[in-house]
C-alpha atoms as a PDB file:
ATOM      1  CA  UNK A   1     108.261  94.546  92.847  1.00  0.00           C
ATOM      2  CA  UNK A   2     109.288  98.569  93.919  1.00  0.00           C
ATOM      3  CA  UNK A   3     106.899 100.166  95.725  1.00  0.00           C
ATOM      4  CA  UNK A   4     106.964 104.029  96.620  1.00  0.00           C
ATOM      5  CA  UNK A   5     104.254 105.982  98.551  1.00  0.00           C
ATOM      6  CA  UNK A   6     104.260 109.807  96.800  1.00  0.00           C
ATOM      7  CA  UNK A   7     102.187 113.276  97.184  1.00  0.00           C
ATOM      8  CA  UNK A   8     101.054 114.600  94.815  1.00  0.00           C
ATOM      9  CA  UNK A   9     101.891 118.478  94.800  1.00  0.00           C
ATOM     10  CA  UNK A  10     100.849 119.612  90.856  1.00  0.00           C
ATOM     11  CA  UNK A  11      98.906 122.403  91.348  1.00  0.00           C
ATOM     12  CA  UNK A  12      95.873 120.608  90.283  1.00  0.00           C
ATOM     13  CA  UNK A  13      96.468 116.870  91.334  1.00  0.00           C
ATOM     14  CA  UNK A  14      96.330 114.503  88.655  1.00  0.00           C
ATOM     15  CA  UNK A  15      94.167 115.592  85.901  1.00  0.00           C
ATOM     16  CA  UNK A  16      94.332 115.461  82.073  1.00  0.00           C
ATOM     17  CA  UNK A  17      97.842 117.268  81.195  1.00  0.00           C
ATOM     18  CA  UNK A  18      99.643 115.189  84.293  1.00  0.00           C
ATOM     19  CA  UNK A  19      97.414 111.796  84.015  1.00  0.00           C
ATOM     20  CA  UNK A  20      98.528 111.952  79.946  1.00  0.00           C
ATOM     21  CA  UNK A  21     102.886 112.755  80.781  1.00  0.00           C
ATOM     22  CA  UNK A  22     102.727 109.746  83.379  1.00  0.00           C
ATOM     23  CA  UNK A  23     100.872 107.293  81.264  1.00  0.00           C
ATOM     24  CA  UNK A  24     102.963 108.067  78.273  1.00  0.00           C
ATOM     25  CA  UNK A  25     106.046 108.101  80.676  1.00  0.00           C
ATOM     26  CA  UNK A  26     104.951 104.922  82.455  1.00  0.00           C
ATOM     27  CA  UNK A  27     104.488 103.155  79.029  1.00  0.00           C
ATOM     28  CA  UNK A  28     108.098 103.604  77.863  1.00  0.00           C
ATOM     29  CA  UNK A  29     108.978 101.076  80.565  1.00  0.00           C
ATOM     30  CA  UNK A  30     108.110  97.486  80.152  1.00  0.00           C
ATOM     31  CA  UNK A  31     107.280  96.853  83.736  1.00  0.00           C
ATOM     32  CA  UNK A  32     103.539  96.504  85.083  1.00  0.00           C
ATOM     33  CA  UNK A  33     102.881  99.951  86.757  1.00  0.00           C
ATOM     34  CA  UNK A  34      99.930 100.718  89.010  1.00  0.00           C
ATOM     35  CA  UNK A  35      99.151 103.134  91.076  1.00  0.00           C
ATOM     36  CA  UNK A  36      96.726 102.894  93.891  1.00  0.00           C
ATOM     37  CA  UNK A  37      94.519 105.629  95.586  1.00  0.00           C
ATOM     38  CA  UNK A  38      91.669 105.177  98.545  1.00  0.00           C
ATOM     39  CA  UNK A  39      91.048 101.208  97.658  1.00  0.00           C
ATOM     40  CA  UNK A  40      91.346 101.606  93.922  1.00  0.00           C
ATOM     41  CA  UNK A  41      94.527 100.289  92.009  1.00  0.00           C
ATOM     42  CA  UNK A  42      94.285 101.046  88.027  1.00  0.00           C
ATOM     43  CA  UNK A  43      96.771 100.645  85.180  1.00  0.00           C
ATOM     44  CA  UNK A  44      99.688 103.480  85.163  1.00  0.00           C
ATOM     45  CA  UNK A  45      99.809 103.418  81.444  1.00  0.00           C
ATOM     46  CA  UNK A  46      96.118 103.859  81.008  1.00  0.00           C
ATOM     47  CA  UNK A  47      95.299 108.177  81.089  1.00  0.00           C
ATOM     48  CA  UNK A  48      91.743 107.431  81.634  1.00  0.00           C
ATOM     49  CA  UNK A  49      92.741 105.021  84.644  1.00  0.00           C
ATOM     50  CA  UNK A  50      94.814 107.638  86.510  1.00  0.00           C
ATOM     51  CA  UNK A  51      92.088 110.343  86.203  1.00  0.00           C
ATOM     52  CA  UNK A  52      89.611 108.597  87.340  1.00  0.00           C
ATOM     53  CA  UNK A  53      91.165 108.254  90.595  1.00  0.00           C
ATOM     54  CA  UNK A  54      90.399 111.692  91.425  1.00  0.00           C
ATOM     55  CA  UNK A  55      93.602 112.449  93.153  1.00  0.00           C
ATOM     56  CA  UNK A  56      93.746 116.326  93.850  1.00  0.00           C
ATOM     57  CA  UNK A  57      96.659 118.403  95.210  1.00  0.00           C
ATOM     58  CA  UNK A  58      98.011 117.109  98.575  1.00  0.00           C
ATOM     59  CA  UNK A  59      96.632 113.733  98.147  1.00  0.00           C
ATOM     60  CA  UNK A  60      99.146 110.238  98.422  1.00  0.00           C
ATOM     61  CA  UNK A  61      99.119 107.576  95.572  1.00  0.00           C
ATOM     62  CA  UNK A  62     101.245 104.605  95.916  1.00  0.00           C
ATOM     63  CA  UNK A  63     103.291 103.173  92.699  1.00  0.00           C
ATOM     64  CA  UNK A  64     104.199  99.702  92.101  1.00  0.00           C
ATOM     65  CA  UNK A  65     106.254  98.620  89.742  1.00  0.00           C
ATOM     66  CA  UNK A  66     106.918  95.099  88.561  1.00  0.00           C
ATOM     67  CA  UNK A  67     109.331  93.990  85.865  1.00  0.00           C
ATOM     68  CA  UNK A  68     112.741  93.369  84.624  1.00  0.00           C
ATOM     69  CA  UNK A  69     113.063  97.559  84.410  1.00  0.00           C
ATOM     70  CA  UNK A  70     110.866  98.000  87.548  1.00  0.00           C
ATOM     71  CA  UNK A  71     113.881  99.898  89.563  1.00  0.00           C
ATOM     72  CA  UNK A  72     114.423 102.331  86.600  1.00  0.00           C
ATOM     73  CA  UNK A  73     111.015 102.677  85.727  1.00  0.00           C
ATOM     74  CA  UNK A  74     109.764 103.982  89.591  1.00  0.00           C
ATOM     75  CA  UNK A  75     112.966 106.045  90.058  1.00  0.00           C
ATOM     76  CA  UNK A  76     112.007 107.487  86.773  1.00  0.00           C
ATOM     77  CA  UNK A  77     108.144 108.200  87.670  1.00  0.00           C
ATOM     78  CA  UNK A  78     109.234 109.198  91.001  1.00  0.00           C
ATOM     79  CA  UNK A  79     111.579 112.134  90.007  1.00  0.00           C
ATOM     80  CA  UNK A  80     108.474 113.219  87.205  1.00  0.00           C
ATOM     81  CA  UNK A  81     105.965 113.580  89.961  1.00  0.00           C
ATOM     82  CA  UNK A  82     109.026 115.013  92.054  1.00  0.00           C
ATOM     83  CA  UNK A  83     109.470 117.611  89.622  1.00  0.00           C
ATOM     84  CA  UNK A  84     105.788 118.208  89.112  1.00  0.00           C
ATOM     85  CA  UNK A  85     105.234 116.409  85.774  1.00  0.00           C
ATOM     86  CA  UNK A  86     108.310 118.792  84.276  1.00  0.00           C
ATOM     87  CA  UNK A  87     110.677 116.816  82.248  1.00  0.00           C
END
């Protein structure tokens, strides 16, 4: 399992246009992806999971990864948050 801990710097945190390009980026990948945030984990593929975390601008969400692509798949979510949810 790859675990990263990342801020979150979009302009508006994760909400519906960034929660939607993760999930659909996350579910390209065949690895189990959370992502955890105060005490909650939820399903990285799952839009509706990631906003209701309620991570805002600023905040730090940790991403797991587990899977035969798990080191492609967190390098890959790590540069889209890096690059604030720009392809």
């Amino acid at each position: 399992m790859k675990t990263i801990k990342i801020q979150i710097n979009d302009k508006i945190g994760f909400h519906a246009r960034t929660a939607s390009i993760f999930s659909k980026s996350a579910s390209e990948f065949k690895s189990i992806i959370n992502i955890e945030f105060k005490d909650k984990k939820v399903n990285g593929k799952s839009m509706l999971s990631i906003m209701s975390l309620g991570v805002k601008t600023g905040d730090s969400v940790i991403i797991s990864c587990e899977g035969e692509d798990e080191e492609v798949s967190i390098n890959h979510l790590k540069n889209l948050i890096n690059n604030n949810f720009n392809s």
